[in-house]
Protein backbone atom coordinates (compact mmCIF):
# COMPACT_ATOMS: atom_id res chain seq x y z
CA UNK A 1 -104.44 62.03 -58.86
CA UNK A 2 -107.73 62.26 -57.05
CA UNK A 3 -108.92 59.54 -54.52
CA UNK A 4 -111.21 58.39 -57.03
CA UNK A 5 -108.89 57.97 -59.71
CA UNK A 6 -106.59 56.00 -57.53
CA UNK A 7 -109.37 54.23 -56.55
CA UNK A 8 -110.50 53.60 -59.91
CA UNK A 9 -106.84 52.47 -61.35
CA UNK A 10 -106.15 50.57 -57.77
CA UNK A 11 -109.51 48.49 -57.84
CA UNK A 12 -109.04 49.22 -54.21
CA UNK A 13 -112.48 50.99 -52.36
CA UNK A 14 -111.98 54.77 -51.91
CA UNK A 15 -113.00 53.95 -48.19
CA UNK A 16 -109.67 51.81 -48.26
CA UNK A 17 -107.38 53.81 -49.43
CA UNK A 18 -108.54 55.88 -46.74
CA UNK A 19 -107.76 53.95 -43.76
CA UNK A 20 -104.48 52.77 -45.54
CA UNK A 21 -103.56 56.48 -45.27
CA UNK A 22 -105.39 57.07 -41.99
CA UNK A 23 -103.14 54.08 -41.00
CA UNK A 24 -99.89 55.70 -42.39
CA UNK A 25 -99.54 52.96 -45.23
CA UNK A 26 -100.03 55.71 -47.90
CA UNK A 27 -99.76 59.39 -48.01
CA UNK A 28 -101.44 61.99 -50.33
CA UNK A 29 -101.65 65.77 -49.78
CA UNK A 30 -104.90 68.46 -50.10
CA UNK A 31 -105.48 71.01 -52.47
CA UNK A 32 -106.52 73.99 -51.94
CA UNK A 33 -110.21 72.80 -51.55
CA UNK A 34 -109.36 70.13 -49.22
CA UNK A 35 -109.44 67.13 -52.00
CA UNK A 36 -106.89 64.36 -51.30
CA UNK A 37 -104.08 64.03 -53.69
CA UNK A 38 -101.44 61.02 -54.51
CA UNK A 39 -98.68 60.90 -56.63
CA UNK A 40 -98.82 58.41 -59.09
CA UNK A 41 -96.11 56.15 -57.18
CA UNK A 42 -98.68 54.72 -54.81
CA UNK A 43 -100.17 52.97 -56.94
CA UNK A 44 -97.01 50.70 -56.50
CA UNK A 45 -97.70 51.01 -52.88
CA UNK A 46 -101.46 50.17 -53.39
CA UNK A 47 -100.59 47.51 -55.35
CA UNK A 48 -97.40 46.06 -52.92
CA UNK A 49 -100.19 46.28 -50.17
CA UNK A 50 -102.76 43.74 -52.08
CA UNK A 51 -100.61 41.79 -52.92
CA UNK A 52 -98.82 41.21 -49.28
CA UNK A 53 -102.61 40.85 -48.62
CA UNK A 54 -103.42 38.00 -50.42
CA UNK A 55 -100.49 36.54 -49.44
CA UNK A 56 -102.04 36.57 -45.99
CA UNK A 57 -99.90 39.60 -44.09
CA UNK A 58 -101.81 41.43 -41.66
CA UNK A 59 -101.85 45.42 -42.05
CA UNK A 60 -99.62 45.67 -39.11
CA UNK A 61 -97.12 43.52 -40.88
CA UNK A 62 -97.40 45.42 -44.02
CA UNK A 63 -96.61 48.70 -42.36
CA UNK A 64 -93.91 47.45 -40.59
CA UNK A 65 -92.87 46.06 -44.02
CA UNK A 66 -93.27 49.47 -45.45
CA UNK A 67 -91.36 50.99 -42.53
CA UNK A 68 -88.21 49.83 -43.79
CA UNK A 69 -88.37 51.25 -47.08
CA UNK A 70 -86.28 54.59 -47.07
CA UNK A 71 -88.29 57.64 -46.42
CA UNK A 72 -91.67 55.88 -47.84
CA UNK A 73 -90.09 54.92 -51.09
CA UNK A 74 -92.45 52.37 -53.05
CA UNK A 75 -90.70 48.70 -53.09
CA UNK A 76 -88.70 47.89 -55.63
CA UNK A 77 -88.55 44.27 -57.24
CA UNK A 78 -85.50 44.43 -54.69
CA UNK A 79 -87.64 45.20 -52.10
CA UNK A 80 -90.16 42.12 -52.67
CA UNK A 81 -87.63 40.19 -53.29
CA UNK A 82 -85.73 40.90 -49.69
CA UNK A 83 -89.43 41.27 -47.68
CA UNK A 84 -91.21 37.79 -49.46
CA UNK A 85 -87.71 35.79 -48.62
CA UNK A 86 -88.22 36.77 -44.90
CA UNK A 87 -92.57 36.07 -45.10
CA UNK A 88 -91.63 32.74 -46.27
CA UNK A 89 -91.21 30.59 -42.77
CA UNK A 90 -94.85 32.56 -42.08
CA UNK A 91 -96.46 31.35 -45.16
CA UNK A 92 -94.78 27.54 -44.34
CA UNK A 93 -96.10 28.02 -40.97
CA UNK A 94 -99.56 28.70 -42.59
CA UNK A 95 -99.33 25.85 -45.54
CA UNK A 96 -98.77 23.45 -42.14
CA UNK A 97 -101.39 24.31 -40.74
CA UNK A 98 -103.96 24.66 -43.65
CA UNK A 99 -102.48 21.05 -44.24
CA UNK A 100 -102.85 19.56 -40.63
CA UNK A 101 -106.58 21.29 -41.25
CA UNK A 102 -107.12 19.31 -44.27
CA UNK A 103 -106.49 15.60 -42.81
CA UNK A 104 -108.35 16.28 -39.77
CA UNK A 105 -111.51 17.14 -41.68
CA UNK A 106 -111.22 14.45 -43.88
CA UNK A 107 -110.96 12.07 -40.78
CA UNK A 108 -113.97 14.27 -39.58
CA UNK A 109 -116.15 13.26 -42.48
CA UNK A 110 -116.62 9.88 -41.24
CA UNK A 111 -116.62 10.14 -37.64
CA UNK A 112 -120.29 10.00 -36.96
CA UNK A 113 -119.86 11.90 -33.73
CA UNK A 114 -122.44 14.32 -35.00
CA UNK A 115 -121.39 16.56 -32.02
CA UNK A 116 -120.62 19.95 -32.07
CA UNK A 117 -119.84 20.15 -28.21
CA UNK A 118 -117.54 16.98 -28.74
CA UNK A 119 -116.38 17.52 -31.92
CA UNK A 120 -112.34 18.03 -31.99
CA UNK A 121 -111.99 20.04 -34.97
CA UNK A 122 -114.85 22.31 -34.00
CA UNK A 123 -114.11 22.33 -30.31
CA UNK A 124 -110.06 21.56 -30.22
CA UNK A 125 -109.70 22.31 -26.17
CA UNK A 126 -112.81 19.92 -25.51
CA UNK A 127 -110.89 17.37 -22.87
CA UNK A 128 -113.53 14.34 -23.83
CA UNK A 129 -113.05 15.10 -27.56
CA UNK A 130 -109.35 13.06 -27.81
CA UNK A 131 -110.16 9.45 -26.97
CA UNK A 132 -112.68 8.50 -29.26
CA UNK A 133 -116.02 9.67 -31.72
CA UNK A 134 -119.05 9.66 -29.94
CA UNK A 135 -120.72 10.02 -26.64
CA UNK A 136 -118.09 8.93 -23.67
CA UNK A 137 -119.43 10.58 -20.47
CA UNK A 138 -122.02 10.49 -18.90
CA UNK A 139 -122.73 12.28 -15.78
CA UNK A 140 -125.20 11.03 -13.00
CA UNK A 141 -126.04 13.73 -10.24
CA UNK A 142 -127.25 12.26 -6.69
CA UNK A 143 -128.61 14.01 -4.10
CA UNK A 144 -127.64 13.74 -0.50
């Protein structure tokens, strides 16, 4: 099938499915007049790579995801089954967080700091932002 129609029956941007192949996550051929050309099992591959996507894998982790797939083979049910049992600790490690994220912003809500600068959850290294809400320091320059 053409770009387009991959593109088309993907939902996926022909610009996409370009740099997924530029990127080695898909592979088509040219005919004769230089047209790229997929077999219809990337689609499964299209398809495996949204979905690891909205699961929140990078492309780097998709590819090396792919990479362990015999000779570019699409995934199997086998296949997600064996990959999404090891992406699990990474999607607890990102349910933590997204969690830890929540509580501090509804704490935020009623701070009153009205700081950016000062303001823990938008400035977590901020030294001053840790003891309390509002302005702490105050520093007085003298001369000589």
């Amino acid at each position: 099938m053409s770009i387009g129609q991959l593109a088309m029956r993907s939902g996926v941007a022909a610009s996409a499915l370009r740099f997924y192949e530029a990127e080695g996550l898909i592979a088509g051929t040219r005919s004769a007049g230089g047209h790229r050309q997929y077999p219809r099992h990337v689609l499964r591959r299209v398809a495996f790579i949204r979905a690891a996507q909205v699961v929140g894998l990078t492309l780097p982790q998709i590819k090396a995801a792919l990479a362990t797939l015999p000779e570019g083979r699409t995934p199997t049910k086998a296949d997600w089954t064996r990959l999404s049992a090891a992406w699990a600790p990474l999607l607890d490690e990102r349910i933590a967080a997204l969690q830890q994220l929540r509580q501090r912003l509804t704490g935020c809500i009623g701070c009153g700091c009205l700081s950016l600068k000062a303001c823990a959850l938008y400035n977590p290294q901020d030294s001053a932002a840790g003891p309390s809400a509002g302005a702490r320091l105050l520093r007085i320059e003298t001369t000589g």
